[in-house]
N, C-alpha and C. Protein backbone atom coordinates (compact mmCIF):
# COMPACT_ATOMS: atom_id res chain seq x y z
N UNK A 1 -13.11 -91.08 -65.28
CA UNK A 1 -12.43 -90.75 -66.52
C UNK A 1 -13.11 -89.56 -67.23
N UNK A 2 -14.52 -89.62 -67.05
CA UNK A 2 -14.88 -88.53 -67.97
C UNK A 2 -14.61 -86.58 -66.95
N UNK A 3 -14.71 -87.25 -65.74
CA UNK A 3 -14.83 -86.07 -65.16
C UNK A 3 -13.16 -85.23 -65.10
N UNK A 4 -11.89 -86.25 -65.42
CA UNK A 4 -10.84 -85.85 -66.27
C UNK A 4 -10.34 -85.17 -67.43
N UNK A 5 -11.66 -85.96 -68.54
CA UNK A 5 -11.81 -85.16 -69.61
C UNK A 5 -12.36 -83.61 -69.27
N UNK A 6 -13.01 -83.35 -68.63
CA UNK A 6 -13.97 -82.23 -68.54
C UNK A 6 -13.13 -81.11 -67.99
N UNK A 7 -12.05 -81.94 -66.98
CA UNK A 7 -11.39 -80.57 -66.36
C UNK A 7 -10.40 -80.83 -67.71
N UNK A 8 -9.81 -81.66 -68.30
CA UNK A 8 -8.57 -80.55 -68.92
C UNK A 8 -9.73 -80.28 -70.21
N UNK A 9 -10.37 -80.22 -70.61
CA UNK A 9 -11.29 -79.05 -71.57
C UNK A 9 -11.40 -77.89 -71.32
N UNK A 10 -11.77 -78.01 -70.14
CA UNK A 10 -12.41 -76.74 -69.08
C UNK A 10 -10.63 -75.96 -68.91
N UNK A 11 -9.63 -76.90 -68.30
CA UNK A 11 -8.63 -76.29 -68.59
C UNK A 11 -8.09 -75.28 -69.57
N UNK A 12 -7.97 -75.90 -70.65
CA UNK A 12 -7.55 -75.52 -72.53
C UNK A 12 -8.85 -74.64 -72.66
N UNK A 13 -9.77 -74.78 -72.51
CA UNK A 13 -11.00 -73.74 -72.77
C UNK A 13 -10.56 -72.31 -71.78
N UNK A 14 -10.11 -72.25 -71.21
CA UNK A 14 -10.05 -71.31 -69.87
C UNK A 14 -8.54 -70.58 -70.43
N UNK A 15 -7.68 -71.46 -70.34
CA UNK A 15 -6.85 -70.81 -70.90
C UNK A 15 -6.44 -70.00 -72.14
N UNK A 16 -7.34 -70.83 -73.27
CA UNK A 16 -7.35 -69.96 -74.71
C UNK A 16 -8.15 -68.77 -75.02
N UNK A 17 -9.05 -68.74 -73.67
CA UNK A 17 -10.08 -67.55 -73.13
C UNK A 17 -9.05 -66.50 -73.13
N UNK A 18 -8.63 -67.03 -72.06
CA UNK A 18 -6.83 -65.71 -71.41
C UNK A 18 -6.27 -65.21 -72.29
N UNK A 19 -5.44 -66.06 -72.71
CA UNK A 19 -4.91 -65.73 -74.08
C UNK A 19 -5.55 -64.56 -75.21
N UNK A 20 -6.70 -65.06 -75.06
CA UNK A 20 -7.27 -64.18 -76.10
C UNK A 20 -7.85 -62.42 -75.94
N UNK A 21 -7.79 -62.59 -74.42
CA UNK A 21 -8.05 -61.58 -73.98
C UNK A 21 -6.69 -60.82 -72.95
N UNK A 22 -5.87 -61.63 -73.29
CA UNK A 22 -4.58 -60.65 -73.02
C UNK A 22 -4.18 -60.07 -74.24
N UNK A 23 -4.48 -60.58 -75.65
CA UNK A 23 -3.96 -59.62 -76.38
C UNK A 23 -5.02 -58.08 -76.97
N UNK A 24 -6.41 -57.83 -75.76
CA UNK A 24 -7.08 -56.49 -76.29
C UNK A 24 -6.77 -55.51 -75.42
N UNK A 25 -6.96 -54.78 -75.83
CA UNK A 25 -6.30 -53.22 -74.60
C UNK A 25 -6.09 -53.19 -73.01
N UNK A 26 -8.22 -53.79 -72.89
CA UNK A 26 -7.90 -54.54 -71.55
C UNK A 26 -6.92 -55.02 -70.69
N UNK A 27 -6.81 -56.62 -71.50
CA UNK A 27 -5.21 -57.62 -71.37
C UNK A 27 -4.11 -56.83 -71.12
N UNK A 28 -4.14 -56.05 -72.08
CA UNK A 28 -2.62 -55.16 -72.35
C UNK A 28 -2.07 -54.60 -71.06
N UNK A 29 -3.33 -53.80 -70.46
CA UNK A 29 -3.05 -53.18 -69.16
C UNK A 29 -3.26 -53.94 -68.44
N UNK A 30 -3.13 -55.18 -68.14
CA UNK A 30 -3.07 -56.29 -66.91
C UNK A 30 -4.41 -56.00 -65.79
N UNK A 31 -5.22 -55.60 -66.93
CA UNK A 31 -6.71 -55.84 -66.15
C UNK A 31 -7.08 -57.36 -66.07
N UNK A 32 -7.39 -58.08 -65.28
CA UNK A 32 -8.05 -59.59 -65.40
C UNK A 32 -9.63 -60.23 -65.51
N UNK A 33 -9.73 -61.13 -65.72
CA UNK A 33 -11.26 -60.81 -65.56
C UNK A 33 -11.95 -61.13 -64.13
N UNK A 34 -11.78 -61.26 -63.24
CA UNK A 34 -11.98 -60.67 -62.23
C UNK A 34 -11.82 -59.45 -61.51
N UNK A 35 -11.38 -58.81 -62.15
CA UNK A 35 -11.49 -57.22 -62.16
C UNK A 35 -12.72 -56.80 -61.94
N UNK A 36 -13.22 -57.30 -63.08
CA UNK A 36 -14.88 -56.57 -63.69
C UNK A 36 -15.68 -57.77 -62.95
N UNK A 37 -15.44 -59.30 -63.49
CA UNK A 37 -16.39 -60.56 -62.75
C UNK A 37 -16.39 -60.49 -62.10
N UNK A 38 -17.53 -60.90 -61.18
CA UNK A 38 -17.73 -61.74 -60.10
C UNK A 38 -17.23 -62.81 -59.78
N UNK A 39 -17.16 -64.00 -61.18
CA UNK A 39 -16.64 -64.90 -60.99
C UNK A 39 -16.45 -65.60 -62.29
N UNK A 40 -16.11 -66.32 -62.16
CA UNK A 40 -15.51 -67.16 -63.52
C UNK A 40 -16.18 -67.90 -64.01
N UNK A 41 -16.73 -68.53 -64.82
CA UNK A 41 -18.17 -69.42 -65.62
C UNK A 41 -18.09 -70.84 -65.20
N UNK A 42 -17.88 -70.75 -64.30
CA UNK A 42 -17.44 -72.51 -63.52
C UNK A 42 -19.15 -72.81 -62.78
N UNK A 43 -19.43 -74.29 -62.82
CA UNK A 43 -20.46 -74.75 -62.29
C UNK A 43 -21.95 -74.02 -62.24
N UNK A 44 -21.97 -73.34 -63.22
CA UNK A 44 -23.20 -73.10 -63.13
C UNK A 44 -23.60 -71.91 -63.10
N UNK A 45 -22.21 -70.99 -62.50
CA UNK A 45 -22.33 -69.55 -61.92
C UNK A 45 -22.24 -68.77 -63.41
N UNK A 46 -23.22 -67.64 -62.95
CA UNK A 46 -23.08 -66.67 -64.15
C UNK A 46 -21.80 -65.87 -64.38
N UNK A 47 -21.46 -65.14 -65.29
CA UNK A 47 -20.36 -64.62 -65.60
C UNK A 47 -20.82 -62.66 -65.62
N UNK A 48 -20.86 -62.76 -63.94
CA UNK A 48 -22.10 -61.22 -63.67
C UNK A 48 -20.63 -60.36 -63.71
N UNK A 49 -20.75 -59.41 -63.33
CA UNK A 49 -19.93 -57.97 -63.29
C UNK A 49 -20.46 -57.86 -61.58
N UNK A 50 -18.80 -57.29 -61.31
CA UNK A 50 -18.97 -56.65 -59.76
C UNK A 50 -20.10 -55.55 -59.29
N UNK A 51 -20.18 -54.91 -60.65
CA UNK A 51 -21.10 -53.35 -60.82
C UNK A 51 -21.55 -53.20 -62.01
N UNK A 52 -22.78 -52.04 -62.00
CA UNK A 52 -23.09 -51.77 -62.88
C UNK A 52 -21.98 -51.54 -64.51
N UNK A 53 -22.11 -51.84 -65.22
CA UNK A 53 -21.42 -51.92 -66.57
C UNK A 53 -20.41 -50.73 -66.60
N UNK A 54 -21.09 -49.13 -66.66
CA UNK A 54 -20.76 -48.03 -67.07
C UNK A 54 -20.41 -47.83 -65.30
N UNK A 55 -20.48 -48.05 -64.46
CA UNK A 55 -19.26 -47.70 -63.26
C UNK A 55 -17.94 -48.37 -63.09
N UNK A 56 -18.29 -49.27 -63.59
CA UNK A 56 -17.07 -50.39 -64.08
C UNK A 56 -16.20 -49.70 -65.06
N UNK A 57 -16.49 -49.59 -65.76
CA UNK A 57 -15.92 -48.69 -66.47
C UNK A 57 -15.12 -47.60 -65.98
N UNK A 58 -15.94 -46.80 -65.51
CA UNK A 58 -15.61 -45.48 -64.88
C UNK A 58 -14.45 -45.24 -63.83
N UNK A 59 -13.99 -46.90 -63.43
CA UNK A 59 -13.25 -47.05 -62.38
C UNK A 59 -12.16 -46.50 -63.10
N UNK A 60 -11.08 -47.34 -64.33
CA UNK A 60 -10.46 -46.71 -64.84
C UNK A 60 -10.73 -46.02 -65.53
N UNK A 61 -11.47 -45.47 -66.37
CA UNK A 61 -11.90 -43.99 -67.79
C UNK A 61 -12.38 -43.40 -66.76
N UNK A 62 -11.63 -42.13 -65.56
CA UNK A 62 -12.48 -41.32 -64.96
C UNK A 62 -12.31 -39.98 -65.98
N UNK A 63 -11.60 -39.70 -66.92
CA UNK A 63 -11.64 -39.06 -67.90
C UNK A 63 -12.86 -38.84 -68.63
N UNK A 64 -13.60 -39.90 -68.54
CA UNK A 64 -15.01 -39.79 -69.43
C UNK A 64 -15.96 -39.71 -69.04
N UNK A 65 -16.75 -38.74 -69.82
CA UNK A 65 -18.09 -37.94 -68.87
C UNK A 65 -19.47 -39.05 -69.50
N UNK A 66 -19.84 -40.26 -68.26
CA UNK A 66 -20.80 -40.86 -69.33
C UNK A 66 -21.95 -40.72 -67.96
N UNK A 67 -22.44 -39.48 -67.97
CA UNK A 67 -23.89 -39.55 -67.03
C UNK A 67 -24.88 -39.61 -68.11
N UNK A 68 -26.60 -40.01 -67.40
CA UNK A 68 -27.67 -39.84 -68.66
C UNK A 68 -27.57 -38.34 -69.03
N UNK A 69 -27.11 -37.42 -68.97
CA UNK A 69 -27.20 -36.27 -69.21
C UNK A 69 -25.88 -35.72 -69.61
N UNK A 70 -25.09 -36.61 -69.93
CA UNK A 70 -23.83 -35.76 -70.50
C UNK A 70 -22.89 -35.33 -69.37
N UNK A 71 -22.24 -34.26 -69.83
CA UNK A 71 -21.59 -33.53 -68.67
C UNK A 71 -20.07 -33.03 -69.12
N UNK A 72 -19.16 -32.88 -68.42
CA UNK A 72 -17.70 -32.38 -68.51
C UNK A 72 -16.42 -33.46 -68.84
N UNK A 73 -16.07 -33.19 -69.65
CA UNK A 73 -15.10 -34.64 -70.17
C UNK A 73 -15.22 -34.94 -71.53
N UNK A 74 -13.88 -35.49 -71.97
CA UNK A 74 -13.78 -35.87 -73.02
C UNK A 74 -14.57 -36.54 -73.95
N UNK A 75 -15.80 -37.08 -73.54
CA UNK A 75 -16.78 -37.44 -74.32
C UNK A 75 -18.11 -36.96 -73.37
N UNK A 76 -19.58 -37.09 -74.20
CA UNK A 76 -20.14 -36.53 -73.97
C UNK A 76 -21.43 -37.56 -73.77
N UNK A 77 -21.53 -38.45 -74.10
CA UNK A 77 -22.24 -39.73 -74.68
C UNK A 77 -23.22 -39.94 -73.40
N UNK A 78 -24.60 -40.01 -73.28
CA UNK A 78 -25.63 -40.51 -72.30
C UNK A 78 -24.89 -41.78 -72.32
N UNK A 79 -25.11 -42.33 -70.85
CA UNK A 79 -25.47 -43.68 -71.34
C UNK A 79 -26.78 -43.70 -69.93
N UNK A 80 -27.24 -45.09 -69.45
CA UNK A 80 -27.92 -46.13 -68.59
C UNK A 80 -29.27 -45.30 -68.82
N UNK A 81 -29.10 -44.75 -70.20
CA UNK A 81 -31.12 -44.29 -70.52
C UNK A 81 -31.59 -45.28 -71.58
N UNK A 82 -32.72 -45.24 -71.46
CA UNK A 82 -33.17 -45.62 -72.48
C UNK A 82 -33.54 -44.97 -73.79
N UNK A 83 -32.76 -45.60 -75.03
CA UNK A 83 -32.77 -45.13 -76.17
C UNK A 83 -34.38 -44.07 -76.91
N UNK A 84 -34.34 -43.34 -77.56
CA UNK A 84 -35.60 -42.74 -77.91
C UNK A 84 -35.88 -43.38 -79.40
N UNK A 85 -34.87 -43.91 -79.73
CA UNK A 85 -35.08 -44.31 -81.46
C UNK A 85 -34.50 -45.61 -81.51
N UNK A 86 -34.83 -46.69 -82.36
CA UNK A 86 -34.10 -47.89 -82.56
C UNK A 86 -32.54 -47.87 -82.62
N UNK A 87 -32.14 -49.08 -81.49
CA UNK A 87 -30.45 -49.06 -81.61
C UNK A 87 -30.31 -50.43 -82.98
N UNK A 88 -29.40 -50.79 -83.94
CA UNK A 88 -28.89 -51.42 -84.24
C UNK A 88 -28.46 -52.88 -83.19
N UNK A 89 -29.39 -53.91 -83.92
CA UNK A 89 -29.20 -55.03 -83.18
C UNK A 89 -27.86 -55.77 -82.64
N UNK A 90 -26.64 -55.36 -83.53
CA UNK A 90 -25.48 -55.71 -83.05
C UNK A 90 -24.95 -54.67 -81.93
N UNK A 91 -25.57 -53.38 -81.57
CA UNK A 91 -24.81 -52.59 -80.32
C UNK A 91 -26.05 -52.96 -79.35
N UNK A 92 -25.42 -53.82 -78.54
CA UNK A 92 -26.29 -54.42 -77.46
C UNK A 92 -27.11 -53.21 -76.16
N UNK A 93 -27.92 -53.56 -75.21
CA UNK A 93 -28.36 -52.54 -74.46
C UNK A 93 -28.61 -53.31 -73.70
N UNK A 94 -28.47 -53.13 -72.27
CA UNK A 94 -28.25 -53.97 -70.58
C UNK A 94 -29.69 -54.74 -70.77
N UNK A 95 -29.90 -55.52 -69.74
CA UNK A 95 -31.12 -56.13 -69.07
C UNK A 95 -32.16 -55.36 -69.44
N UNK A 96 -32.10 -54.01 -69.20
CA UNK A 96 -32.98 -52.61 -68.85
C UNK A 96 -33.40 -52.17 -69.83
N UNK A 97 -32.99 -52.48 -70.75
CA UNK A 97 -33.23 -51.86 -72.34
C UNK A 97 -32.29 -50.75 -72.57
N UNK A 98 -31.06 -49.93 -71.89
CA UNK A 98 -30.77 -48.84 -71.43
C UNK A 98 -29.06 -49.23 -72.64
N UNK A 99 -29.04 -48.24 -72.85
CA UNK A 99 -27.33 -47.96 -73.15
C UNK A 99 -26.75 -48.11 -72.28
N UNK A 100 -24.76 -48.61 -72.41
CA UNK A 100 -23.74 -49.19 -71.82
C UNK A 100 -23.27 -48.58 -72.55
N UNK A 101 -21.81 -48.69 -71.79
CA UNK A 101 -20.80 -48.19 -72.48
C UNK A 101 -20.40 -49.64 -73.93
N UNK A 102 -20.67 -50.82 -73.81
CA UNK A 102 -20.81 -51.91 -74.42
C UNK A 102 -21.48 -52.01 -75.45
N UNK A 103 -22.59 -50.74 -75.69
CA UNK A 103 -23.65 -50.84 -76.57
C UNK A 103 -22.58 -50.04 -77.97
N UNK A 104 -21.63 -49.18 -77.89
CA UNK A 104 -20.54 -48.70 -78.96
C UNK A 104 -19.40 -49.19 -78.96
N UNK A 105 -19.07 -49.46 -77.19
CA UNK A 105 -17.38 -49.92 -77.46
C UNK A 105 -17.43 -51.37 -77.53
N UNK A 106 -15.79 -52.07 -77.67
CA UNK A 106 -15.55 -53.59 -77.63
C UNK A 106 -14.66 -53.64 -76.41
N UNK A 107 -15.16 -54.53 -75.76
CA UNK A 107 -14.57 -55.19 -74.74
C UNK A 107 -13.17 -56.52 -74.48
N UNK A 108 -13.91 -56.94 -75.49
CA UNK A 108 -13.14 -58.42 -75.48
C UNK A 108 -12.34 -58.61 -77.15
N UNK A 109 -13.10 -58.35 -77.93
CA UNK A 109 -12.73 -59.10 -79.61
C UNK A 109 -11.20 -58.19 -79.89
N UNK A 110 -10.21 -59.00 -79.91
CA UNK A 110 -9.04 -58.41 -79.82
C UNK A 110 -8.87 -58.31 -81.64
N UNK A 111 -9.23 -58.84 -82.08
CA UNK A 111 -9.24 -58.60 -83.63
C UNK A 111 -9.94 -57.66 -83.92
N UNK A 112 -11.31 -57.24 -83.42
CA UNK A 112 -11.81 -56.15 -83.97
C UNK A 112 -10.73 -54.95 -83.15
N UNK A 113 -10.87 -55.14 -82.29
CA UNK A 113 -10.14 -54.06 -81.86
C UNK A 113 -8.67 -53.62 -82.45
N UNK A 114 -7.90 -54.12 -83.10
CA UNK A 114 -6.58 -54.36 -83.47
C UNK A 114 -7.24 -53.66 -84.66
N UNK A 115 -8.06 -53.82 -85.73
CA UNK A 115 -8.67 -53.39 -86.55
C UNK A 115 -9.06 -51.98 -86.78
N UNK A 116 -9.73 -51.66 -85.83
CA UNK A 116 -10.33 -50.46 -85.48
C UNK A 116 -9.15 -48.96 -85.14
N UNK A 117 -10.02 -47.96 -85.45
CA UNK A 117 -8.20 -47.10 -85.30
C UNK A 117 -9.75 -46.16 -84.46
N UNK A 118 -10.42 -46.30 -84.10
CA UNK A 118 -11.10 -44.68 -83.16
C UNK A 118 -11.38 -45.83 -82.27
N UNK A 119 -10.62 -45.85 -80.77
CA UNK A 119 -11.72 -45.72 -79.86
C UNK A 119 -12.47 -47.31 -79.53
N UNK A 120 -11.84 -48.14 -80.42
CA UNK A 120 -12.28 -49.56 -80.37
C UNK A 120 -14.00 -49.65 -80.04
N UNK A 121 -14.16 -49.30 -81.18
CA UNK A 121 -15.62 -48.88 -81.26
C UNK A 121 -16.46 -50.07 -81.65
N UNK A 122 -17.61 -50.36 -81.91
CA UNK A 122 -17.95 -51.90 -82.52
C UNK A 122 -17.48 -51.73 -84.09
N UNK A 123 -17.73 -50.84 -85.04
CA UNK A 123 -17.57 -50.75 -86.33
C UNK A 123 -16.63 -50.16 -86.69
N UNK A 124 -16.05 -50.02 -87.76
CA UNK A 124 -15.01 -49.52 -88.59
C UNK A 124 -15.55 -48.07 -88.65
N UNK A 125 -15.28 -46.80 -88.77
CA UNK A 125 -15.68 -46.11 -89.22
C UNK A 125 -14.80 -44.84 -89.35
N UNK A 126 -14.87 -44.02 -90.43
CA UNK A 126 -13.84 -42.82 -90.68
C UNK A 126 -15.15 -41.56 -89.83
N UNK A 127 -14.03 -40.92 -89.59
CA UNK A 127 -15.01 -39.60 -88.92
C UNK A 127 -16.03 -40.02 -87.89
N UNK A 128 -16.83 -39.37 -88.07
CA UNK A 128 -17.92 -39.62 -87.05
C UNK A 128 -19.33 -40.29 -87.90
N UNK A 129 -19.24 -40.94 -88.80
CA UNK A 129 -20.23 -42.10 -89.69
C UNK A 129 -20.13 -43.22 -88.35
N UNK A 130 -19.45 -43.30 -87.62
CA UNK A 130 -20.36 -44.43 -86.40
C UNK A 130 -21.39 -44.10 -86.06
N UNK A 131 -21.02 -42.70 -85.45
CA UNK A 131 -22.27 -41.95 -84.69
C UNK A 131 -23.17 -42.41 -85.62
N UNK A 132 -23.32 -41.19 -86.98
CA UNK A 132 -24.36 -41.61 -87.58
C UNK A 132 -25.17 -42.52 -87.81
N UNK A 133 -24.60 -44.15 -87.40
CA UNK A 133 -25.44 -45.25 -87.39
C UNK A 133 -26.93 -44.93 -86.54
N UNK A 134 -26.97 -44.38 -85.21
CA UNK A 134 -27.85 -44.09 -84.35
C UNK A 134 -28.37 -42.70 -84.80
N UNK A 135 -27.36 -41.88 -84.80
CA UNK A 135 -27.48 -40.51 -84.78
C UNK A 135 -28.08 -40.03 -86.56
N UNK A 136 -28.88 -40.33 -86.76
CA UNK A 136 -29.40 -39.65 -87.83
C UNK A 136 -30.24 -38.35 -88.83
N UNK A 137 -30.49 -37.46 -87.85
CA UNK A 137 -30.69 -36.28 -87.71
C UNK A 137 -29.84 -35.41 -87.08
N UNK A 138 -29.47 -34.33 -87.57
CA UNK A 138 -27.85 -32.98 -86.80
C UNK A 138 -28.41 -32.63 -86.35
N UNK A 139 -28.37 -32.27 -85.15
CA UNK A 139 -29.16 -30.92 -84.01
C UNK A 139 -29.69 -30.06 -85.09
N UNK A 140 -30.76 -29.41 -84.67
CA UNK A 140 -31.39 -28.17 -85.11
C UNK A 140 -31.58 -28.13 -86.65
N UNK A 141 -31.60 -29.19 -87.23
CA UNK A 141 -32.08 -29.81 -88.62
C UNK A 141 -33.59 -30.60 -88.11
């Protein structure tokens, strides 16, 4: 009996997961989460990524230029280095200590994202005052 209870939890838990993540951009475009997972949070197993974070990414955004060094493309943004100045504890950074594309954007929170009008960024922000959270000195100042 209890091991009944557990699957339809695990059921209704699994499904209100879906749900919730069919309504963020992701969802929208009938990405799944096995797309990106490995596998699904069942028995024990972690909830890893097929690949590194920012190649994952890259599969669909080949539009965006995210090497540690910048490069050609619509954005310009390092990422998989490690930061030189304190990040803000809510923009997360891999295992490695290193920037993700995860460490600015949202993945999953379909409310923030619905919210957000640049870029589904973690914060609200007009102009480029996101940046500035990290970015606190202008070049050549």
């Amino acid at each position: 009996m209890i091991r009944k209870s557990c699957l339809f939890a695990f059921f209704w838990l699994t499904v209100g997961i879906a749900e919730l993540f069919a309504a963020t951009p992701h969802g929208e475009s009938g990405i799944r989460c096995l797309d990106c997972h490995v596998s699904l949070p069942l028995d024990g197993l972690e909830f890893r990524f097929h690949d590194d974070l920012h190649l994952l990414c890259l599969r669909c955004h080949k539009d965006y230029s995210c090497k540690p060094d910048g490069g050609d493309g619509y954005f310009r943004h390092p990422i998989a280095v490690v930061p030189s100045f304190k990040i803000p504890a809510d923009m997360p950074l891999d295992v490695k200590m290193k920037m993700n594309c995860m460490t600015c954007h949202l993945f999953h929170d379909e409310k923030k994202a619905k919210q957000d009008l640049h870029l589904h960024l973690l914060r609200r922000s007009p102009g480029s005052s996101f940046c500035l959270t990290c970015h606190t000195k202008l070049p050549g100042k």
